[in-house]
C-alpha atoms as a PDB file:
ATOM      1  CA  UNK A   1      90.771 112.033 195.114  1.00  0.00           C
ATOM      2  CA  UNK A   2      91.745 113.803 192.124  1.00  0.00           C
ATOM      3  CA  UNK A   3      90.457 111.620 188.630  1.00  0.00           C
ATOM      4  CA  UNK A   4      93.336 110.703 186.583  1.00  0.00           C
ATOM      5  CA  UNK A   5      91.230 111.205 182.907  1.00  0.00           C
ATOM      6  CA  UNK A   6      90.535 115.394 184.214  1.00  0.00           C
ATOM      7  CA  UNK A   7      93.095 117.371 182.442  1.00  0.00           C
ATOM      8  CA  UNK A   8      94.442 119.778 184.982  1.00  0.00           C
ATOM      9  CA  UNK A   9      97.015 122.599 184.891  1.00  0.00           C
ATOM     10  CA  UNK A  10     100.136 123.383 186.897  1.00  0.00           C
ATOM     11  CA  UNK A  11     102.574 126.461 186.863  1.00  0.00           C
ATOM     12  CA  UNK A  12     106.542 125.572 186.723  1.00  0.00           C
ATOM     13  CA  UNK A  13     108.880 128.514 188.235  1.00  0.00           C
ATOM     14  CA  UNK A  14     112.168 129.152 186.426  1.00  0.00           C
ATOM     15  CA  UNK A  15     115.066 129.346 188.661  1.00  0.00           C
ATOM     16  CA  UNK A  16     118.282 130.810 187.213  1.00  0.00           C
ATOM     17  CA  UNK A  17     120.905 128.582 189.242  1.00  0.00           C
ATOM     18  CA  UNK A  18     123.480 130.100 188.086  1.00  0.00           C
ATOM     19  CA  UNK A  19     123.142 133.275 189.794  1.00  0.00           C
ATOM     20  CA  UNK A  20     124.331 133.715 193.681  1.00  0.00           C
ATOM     21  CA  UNK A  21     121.616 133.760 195.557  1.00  0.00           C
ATOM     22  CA  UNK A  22     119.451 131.772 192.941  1.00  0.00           C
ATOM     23  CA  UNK A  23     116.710 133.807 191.719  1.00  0.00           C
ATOM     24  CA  UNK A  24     113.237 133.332 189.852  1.00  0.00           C
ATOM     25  CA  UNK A  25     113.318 134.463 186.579  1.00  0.00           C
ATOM     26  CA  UNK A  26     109.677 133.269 184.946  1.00  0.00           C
ATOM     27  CA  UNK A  27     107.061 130.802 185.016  1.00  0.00           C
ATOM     28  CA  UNK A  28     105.686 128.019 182.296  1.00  0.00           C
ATOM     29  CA  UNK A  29     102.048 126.854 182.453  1.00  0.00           C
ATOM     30  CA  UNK A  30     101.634 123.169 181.450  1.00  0.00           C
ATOM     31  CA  UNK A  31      98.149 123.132 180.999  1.00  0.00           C
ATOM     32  CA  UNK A  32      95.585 120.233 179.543  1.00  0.00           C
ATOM     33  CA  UNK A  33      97.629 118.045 181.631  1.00  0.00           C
ATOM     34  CA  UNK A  34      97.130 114.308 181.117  1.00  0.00           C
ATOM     35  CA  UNK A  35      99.133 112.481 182.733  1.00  0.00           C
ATOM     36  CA  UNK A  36      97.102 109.299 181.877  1.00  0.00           C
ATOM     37  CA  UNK A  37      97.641 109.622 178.450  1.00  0.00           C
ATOM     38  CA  UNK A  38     100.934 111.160 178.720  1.00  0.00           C
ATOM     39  CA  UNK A  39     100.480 114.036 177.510  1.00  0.00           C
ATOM     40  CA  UNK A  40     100.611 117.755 178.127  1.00  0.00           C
ATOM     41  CA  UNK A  41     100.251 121.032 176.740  1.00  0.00           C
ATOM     42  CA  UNK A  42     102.425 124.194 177.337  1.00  0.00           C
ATOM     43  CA  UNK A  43     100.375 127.182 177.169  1.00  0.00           C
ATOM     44  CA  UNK A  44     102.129 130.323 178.881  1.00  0.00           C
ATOM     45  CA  UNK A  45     106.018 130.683 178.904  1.00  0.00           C
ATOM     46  CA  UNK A  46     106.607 134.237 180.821  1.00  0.00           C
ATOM     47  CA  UNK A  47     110.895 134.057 181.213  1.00  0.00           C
ATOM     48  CA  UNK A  48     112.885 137.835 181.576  1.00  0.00           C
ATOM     49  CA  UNK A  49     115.946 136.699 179.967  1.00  0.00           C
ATOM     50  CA  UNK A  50     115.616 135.586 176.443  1.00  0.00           C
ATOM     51  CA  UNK A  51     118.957 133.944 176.779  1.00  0.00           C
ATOM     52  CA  UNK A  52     117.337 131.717 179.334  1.00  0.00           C
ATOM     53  CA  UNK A  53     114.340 130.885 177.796  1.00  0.00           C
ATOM     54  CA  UNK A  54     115.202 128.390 175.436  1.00  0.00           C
ATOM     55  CA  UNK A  55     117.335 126.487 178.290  1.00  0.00           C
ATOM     56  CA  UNK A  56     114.263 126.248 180.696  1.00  0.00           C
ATOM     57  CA  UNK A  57     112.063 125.387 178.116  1.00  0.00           C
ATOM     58  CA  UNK A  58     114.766 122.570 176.905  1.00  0.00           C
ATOM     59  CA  UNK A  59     114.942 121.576 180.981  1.00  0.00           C
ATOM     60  CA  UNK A  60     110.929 121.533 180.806  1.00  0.00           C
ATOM     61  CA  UNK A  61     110.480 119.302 177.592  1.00  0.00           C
ATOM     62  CA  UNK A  62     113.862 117.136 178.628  1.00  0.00           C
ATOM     63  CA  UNK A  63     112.080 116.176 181.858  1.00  0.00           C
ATOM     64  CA  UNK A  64     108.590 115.593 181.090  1.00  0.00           C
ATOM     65  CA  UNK A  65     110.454 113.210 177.636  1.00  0.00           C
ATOM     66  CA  UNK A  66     112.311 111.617 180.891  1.00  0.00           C
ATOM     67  CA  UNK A  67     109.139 111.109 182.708  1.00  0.00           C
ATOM     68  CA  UNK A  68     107.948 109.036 179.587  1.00  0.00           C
ATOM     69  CA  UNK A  69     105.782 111.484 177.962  1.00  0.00           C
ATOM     70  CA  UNK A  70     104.749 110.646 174.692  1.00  0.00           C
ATOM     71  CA  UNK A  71     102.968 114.554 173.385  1.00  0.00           C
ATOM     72  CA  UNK A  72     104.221 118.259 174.197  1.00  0.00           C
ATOM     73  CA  UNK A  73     102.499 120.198 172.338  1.00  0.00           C
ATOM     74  CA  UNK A  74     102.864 124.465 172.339  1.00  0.00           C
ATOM     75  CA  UNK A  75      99.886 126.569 170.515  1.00  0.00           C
ATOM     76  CA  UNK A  76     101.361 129.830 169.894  1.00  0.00           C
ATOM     77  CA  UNK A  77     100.508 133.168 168.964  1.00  0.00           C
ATOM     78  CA  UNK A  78     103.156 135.431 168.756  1.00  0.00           C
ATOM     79  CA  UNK A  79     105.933 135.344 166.286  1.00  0.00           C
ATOM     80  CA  UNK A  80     108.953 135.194 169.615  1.00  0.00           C
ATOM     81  CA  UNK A  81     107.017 132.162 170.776  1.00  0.00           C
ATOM     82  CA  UNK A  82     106.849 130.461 167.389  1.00  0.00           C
ATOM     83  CA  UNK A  83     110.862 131.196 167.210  1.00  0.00           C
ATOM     84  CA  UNK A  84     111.207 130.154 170.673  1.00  0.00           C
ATOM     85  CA  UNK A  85     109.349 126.681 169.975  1.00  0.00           C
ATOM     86  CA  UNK A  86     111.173 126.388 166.557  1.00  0.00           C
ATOM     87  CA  UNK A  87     114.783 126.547 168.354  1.00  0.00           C
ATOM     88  CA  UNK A  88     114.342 124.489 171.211  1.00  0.00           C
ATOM     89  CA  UNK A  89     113.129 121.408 168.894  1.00  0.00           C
ATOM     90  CA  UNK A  90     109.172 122.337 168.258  1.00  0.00           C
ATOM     91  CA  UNK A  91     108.041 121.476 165.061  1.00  0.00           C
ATOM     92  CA  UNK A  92     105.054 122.829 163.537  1.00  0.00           C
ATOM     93  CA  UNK A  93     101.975 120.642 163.517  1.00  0.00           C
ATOM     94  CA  UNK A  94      99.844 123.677 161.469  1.00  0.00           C
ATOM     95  CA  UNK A  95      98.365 126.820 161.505  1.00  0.00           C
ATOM     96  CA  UNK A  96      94.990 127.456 163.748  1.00  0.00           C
ATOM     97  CA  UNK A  97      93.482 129.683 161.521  1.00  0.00           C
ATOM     98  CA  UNK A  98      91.314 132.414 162.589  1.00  0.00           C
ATOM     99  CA  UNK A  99      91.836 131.182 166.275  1.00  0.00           C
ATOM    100  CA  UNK A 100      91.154 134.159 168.344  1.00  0.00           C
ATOM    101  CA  UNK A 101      90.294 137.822 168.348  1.00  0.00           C
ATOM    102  CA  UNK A 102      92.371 140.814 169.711  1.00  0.00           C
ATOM    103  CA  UNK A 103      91.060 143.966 169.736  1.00  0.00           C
ATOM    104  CA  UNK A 104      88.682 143.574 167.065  1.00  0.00           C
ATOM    105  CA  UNK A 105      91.129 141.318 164.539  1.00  0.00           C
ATOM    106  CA  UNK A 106      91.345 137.446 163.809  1.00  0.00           C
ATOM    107  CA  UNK A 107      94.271 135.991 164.874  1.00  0.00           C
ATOM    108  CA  UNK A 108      96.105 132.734 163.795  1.00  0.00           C
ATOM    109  CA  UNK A 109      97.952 130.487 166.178  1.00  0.00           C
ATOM    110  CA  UNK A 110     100.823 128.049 165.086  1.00  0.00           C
ATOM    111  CA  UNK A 111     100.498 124.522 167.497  1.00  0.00           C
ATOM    112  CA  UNK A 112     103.987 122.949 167.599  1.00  0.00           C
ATOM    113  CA  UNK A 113     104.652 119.379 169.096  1.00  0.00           C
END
């Protein structure tokens, strides 16, 4: 039986409805999943159309708010995500400095809730 206080990650698949036959158009990870302490943390958002991006991330945060979640939070590293957060309702909580390294340079990462 799977323990309830073990974050765990799942991968959402973005369906663009709209379109005859409906057809896939990205994935979001939700990872650090804790559904105990409702709360969850959205990690990878891979959509082809920007123009439906910001409605299947709305959909996303709409239902998990629905499902009584109380934290969605979004760390962030490049500057579409950050706009992406900041216009579907993200706010930032601060910067990460110094969070990572790609190819050989320190990188900072936004976290929006």
């Amino acid at each position: 039986e799977d323990d309830p206080s073990i974050p765990t990650t799942e991968w959402l698949v973005v369906v663009d409805a709209s379109l005859k036959p409906p057809k896939r158009v990205g994935t979001l990870e939700l990872t650090d999943h804790r559904p105990r302490h409702l709360a969850v943390r959205i990690n990878d958002v891979k959509i082809r159309s920007e123009a439906i991006a910001p409605l299947a991330l709305f959909a996303t945060v709409d239902a998990l708010v629905q499902r009584g979640y109380r934290r969605i939070a979004w760390r962030v590293l490049e500057p579409t995500d950050a706009a992406l957060a900041e216009a579907t309702g993200f706010a930032l909580e601060g910067v990460l400095r110094k969070y990572c390294i790609e190819d050989g340079c320190s990188r900072d990462a936004r976290l929006y809730s």
